[in-house]
Protein backbone atom coordinates (compact mmCIF):
# COMPACT_ATOMS: atom_id res chain seq x y z
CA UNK A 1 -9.15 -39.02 37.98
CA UNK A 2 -5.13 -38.40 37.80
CA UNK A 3 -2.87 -39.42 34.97
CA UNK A 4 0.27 -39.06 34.00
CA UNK A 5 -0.42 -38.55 30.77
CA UNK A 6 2.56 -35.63 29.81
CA UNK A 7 3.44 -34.10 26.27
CA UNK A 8 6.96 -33.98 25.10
CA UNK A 9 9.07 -31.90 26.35
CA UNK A 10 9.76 -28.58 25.30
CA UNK A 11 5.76 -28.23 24.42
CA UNK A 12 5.10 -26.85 28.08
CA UNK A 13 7.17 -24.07 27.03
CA UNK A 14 5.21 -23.18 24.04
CA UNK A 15 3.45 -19.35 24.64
CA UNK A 16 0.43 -19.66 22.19
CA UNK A 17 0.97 -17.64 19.01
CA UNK A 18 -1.53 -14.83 18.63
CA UNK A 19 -2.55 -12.85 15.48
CA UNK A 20 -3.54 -8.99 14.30
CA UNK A 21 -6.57 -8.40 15.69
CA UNK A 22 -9.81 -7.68 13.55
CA UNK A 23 -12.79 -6.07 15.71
CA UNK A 24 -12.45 -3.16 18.01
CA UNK A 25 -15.68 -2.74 19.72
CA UNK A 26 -17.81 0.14 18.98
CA UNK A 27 -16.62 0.35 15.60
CA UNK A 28 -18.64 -1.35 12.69
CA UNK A 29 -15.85 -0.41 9.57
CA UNK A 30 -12.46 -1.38 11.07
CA UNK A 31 -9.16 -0.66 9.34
CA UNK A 32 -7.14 -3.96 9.74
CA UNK A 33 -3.61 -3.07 9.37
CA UNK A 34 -1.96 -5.26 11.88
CA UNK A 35 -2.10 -8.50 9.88
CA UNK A 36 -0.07 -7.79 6.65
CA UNK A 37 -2.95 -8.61 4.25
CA UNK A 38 -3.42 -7.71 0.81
CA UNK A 39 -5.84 -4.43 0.77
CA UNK A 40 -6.65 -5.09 -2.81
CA UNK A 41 -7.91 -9.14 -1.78
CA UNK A 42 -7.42 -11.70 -3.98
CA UNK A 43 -7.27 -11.50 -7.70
CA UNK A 44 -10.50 -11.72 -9.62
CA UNK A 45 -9.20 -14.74 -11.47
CA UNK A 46 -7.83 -16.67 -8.47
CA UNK A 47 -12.03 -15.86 -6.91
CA UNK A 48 -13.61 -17.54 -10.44
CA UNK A 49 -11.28 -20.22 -9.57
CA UNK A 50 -12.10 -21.04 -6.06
CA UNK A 51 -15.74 -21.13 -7.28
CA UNK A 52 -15.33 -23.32 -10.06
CA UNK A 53 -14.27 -25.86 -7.72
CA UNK A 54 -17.25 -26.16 -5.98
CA UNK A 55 -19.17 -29.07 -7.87
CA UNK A 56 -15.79 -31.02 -7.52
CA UNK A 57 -15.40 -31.04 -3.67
CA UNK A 58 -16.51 -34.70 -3.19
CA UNK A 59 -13.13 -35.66 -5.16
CA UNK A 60 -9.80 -36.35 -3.17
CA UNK A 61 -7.23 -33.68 -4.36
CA UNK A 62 -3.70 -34.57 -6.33
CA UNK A 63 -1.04 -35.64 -3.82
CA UNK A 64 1.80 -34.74 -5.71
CA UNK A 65 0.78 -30.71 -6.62
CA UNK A 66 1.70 -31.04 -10.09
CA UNK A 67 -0.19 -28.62 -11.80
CA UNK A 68 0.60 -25.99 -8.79
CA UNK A 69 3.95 -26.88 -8.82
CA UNK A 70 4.83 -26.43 -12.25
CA UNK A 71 2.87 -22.86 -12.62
CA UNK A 72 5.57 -21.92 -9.65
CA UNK A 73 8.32 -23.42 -11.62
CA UNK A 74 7.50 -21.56 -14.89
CA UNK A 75 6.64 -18.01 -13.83
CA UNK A 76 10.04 -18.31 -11.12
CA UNK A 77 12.43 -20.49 -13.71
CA UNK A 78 12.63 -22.98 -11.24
CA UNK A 79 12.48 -26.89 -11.39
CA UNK A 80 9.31 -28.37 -10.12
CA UNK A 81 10.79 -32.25 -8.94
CA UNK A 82 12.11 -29.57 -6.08
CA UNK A 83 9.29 -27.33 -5.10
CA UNK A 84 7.29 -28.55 -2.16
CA UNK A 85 3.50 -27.45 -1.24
CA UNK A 86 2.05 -26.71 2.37
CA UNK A 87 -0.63 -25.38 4.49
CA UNK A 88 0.66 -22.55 4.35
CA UNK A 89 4.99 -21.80 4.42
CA UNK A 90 3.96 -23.01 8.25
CA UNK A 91 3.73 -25.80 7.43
CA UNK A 92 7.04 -26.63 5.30
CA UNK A 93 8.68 -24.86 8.30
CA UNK A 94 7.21 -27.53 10.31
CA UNK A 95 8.23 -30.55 8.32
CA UNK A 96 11.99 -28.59 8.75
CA UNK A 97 12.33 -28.85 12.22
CA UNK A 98 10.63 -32.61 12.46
CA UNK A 99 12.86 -33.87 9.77
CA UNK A 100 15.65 -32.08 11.03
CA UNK A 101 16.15 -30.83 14.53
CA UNK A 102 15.02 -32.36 17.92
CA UNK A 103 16.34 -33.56 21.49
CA UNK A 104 19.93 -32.34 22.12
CA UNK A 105 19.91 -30.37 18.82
CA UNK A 106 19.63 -26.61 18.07
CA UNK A 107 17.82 -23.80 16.07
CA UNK A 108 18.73 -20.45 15.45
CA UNK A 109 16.70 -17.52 14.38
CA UNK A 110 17.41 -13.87 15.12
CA UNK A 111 15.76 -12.00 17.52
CA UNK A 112 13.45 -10.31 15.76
CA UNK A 113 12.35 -12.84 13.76
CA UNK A 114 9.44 -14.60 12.95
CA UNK A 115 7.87 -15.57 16.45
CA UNK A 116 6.88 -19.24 15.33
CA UNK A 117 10.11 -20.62 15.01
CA UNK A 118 10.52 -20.77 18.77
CA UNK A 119 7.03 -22.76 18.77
CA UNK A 120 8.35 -25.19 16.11
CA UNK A 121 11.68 -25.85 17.37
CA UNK A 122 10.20 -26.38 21.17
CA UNK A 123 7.65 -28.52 19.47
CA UNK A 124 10.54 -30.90 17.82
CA UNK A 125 11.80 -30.87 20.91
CA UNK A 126 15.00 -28.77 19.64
CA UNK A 127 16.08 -26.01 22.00
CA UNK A 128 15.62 -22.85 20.29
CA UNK A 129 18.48 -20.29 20.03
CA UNK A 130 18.05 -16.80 19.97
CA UNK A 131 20.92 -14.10 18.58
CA UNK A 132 20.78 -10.73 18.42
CA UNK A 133 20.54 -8.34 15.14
CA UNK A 134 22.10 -4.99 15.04
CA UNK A 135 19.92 -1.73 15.22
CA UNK A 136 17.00 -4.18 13.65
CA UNK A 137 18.86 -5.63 10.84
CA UNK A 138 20.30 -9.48 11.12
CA UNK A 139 24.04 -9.61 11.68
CA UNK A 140 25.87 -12.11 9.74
CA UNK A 141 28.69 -12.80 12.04
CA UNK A 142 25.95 -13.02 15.58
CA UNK A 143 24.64 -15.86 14.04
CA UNK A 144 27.63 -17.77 12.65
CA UNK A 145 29.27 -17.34 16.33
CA UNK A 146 25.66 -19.24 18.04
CA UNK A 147 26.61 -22.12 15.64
CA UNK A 148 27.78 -25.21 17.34
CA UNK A 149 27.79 -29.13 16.76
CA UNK A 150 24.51 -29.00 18.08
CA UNK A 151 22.89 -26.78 15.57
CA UNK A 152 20.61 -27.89 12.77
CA UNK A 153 18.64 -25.24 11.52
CA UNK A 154 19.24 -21.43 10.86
CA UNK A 155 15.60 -19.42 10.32
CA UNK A 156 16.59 -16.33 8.41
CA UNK A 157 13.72 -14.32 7.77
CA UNK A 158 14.40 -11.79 4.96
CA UNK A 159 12.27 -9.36 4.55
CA UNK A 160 12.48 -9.36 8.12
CA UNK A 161 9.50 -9.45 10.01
CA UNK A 162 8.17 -6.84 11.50
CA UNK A 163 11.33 -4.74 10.78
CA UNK A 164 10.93 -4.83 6.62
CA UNK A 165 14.70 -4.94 6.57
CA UNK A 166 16.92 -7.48 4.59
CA UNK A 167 20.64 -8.15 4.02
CA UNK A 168 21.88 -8.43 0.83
CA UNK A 169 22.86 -10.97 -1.72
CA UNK A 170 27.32 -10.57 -0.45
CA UNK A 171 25.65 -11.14 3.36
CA UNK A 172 23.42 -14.12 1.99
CA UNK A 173 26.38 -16.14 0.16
CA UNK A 174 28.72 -15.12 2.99
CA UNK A 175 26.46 -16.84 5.75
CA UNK A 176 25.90 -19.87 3.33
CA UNK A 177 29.64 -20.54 2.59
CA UNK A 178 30.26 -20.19 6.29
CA UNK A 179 27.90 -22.27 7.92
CA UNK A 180 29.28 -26.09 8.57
CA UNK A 181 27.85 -28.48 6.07
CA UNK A 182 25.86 -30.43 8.92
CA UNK A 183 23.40 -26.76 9.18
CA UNK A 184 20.32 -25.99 7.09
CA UNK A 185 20.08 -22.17 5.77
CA UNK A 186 16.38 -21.53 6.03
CA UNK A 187 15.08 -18.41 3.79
CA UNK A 188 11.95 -17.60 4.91
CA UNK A 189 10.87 -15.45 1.80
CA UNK A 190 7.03 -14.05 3.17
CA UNK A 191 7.59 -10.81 1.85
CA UNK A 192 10.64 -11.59 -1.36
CA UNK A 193 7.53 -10.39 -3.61
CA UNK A 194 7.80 -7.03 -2.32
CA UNK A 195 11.63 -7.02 -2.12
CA UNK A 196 13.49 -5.70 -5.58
CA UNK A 197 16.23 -7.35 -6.47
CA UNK A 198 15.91 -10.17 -4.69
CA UNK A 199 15.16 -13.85 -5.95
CA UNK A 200 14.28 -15.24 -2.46
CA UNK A 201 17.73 -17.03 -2.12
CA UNK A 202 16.60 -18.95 -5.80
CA UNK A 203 20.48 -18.95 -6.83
CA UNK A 204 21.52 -19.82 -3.27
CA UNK A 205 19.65 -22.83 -3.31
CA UNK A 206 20.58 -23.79 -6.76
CA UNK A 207 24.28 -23.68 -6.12
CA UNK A 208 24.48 -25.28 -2.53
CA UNK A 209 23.22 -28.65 -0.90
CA UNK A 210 22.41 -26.86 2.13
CA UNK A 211 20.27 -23.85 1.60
CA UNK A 212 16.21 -24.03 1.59
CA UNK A 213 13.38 -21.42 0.72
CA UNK A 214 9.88 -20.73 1.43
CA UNK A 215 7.36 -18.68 -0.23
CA UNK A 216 3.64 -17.76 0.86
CA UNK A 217 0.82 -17.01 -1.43
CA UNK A 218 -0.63 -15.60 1.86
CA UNK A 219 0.26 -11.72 1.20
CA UNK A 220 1.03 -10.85 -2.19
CA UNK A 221 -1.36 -13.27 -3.58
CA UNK A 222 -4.15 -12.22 -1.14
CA UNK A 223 -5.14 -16.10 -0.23
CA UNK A 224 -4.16 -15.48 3.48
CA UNK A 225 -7.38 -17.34 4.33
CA UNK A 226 -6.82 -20.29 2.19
CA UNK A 227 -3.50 -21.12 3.33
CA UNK A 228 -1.10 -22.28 1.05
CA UNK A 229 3.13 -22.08 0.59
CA UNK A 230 5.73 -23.49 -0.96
CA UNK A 231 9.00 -24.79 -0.92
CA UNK A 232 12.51 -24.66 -2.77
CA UNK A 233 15.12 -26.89 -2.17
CA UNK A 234 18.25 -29.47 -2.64
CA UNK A 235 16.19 -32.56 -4.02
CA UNK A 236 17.43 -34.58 -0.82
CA UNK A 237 15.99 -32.03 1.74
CA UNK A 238 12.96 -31.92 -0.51
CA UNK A 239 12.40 -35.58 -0.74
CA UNK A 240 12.65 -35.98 2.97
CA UNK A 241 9.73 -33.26 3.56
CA UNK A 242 7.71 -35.15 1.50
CA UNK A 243 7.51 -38.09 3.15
CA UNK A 244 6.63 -36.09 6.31
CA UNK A 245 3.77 -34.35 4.16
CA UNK A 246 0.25 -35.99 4.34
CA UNK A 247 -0.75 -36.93 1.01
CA UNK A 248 -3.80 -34.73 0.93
CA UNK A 249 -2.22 -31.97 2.76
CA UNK A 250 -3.75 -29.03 -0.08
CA UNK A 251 -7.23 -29.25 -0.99
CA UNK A 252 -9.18 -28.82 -4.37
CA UNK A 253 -9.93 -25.16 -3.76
CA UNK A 254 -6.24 -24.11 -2.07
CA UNK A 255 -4.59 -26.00 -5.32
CA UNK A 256 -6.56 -24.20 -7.56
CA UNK A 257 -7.04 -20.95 -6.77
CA UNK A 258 -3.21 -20.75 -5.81
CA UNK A 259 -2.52 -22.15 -9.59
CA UNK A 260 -4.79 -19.21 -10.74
CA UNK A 261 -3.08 -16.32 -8.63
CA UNK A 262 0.50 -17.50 -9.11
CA UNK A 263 -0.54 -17.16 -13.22
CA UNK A 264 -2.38 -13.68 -12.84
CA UNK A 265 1.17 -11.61 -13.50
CA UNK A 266 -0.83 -8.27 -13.73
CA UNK A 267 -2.82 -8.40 -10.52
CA UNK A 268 0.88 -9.02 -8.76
CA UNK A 269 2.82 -6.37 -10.75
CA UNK A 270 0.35 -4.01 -9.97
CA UNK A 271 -0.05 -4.72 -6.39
CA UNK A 272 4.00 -5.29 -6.10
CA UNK A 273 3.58 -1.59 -7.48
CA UNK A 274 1.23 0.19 -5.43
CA UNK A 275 2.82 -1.31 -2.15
CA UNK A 276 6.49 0.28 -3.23
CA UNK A 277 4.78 3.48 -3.90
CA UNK A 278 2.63 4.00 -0.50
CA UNK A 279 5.02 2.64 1.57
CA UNK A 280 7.58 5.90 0.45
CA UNK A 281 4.77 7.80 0.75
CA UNK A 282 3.50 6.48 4.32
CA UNK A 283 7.32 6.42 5.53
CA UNK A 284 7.81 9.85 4.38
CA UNK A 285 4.25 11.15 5.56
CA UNK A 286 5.26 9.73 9.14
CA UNK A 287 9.02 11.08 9.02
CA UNK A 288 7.47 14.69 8.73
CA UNK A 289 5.68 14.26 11.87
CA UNK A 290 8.35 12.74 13.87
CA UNK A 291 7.91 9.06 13.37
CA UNK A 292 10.86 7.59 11.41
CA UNK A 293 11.00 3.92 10.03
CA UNK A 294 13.44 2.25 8.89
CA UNK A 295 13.96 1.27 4.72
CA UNK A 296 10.98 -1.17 4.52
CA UNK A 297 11.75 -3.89 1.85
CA UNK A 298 8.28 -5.36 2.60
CA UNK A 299 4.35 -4.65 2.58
CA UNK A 300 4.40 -2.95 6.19
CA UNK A 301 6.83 -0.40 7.73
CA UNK A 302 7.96 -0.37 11.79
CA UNK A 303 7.38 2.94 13.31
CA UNK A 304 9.65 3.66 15.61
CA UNK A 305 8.40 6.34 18.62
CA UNK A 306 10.48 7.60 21.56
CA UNK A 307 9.66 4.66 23.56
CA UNK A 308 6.67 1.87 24.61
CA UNK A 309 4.72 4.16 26.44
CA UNK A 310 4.36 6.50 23.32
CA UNK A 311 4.11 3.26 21.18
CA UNK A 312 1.19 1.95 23.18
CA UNK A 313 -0.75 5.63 23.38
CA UNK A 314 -0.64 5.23 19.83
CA UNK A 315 -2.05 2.55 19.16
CA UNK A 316 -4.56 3.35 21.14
CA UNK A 317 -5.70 6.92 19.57
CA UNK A 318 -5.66 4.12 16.36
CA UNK A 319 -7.64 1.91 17.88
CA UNK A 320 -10.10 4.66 18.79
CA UNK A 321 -10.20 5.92 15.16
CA UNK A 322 -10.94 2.57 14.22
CA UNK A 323 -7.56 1.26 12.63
CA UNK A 324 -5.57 -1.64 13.91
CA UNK A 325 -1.78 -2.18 13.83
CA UNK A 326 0.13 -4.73 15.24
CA UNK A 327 2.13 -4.52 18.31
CA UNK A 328 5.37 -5.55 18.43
CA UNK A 329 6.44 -6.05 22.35
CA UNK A 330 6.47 -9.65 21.94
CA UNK A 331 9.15 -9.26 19.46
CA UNK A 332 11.49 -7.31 21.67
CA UNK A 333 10.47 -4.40 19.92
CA UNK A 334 7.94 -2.48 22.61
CA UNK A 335 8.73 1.28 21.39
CA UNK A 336 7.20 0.07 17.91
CA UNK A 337 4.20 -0.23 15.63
CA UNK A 338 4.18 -2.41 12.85
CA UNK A 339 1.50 -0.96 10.47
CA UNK A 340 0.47 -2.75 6.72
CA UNK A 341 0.43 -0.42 3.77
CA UNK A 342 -3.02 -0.42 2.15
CA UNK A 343 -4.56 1.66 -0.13
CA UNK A 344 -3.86 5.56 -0.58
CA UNK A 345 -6.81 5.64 1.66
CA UNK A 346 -5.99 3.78 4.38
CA UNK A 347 -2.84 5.45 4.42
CA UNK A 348 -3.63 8.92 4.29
CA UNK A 349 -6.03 8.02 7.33
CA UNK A 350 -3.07 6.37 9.72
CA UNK A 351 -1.65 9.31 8.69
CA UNK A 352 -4.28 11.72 9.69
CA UNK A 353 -4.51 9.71 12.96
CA UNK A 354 -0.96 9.67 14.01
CA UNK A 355 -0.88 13.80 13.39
CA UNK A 356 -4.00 14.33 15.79
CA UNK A 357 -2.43 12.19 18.02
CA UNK A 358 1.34 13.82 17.95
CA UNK A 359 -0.78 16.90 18.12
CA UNK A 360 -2.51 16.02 21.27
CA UNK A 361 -5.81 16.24 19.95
């Protein structure tokens, strides 16, 4: 039977995104390292949580967050009327591009960034716009040049992703004041937690009509699976997204067990600690073998090696030893590894791994 049935355009275009890996076959205790997960899980607190919502699941959830978004207001001095929850930051990046980009209109986002914000503009119907960064750091001035009548949206990611690098608080307030007044700054803030220093773009979006954030309790906070984000913004761009967002968007268990993690301030400073720690130590214990990264402001580091062929062997002698990191090809970045820091464990074994494999053996 023929139709002509046809989705809108720019969906066609869409390449499927894929993520880390988790089974390698012939090995029954894999090493996931290619996803960017917590290695120490969830907190204990945000687990009793999640189970004490079980005889409750036959109730409909709040629609407006409240108790969710006022924890994130208190521990981050924020104001909750302007803190928005998702599936997920995904999903607020989502609500972005339907609220605010589409047919004829643009999106830019660096070329290393986060590989979903080609997927969402396409899926507006935007066209996506891609700029370049310089030696894997964004570059203020590539992206204020791409900016034309056309463009809507600017994705920042910072903590970059999968480079770990960031630009500062003089580069942040100088791409702000120089974008027209018609463009939304995006911060994508996945990995601020792990950044010191750095607020997430808090002040930026206090100060300026035209700047947003987004925040993830998906690596920090360990709830990866549960999938749940959040929002800072102007209240008009904040009261548009909601009336995008389905009313039930966050379930019982994702509302509470996010409430319960956000409030757990030791589990955070101590993984916030152990991450800066191993990730010196990793960086350092791969430097001495020939591997150099660059400054990681985030939970992974990108290992750099002379080029994809020596990127791709390996991963590989990894793969064989069990451990999984994330290729980064698809990100223009084929003569790299991204690799998650876990625990002084895990490290010290993609350490071992890497030296038997420089060594040939």
């Amino acid at each position: 039977m023929t139709h002509s049935i046809k989705p809108q355009p720019g969906i066609d275009d869409i390449v499927l995104y894929k993520g880390g890996e988790s089974r390698i076959d012939g090995h029954d205790q894999v090493l996931k390292l290619s996803s960017n997960e917590n290695p120490f899980g969830p907190p204990q607190s945000a687990q009793d949580a999640l189970i004490a919502t079980a005889a409750t699941l036959h109730r409909y959830p709040s629609s407006d967050h409240a108790s969710l978004r006022k924890a994130i207001a208190d521990v981050h001095g924020l104001d909750a009327d302007r803190i928005i929850c998702g599936a997920g930051s995904d999903e607020i990046l989502t609500f972005l591009c339907q609220a605010y980009a589409g047919p004829g209109l643009e999106v830019i986002y660096t070329e290393h960034g986060f590989s979903m914000y080609r997927i969402l503009a396409l899926g507006a119907g935007a066209t996506p716009v891609v700029v370049p960064e310089r030696e894997r750091v964004v570059d203020v001035d590539a992206i204020l040049a791409a900016v034309t009548d056309a463009t809507r949206l600017v994705f920042l990611t910072n903590p970059g992703n999968p480079t770990g690098t960031m630009i500062g608080n003089e580069d942040l307030h100088r791409l702000a004041d120089s974008l027209p007044d018609h463009v939304l700054l995006v911060l994508d803030g996945a990995y601020v937690e792990f950044a010191e220093g750095y607020d997430g773009g808090a002040s930026l979006v206090e100060s300026r009509e035209t700047v947003v954030m987004t925040r993830t309790f998906s690596k920090l906070y360990g709830l990866g699976g549960l999938r749940v984000g959040w929002g800072y913004g102007p209240t008009h761009v904040i009261d548009t997204l909601n009336r995008l967002r389905g009313p039930f968007n966050l379930g019982v268990p994702q509302l509470a067990t996010a409430q319960a993690a956000m409030l757990d301030r030791a589990f955070a400073e101590h993984c916030q600690s152990e991450n800066a720690r191993l990730r010196t130590w990793l960086a350092e214990a791969l430097a001495e073998i020939g591997i150099p990264s660059d400054p990681s402001h985030a939970n992974y580091i990108l290992a750099r090696f002379a080029d994809a062929a020596e990127a791709n062997a390996c991963e590989a002698a990894l793969r064989s030893d069990g451990i999984l990191v994330r290729k980064v090809a698809g990100y223009g970045l084929p003569e790299c590894l991204r690799i998650t820091i876990g625990t002084q464990a895990n490290c010290q074994r993609v350490r071992d791994s890497i030296e038997r494999f420089r060594k040939g053996e």
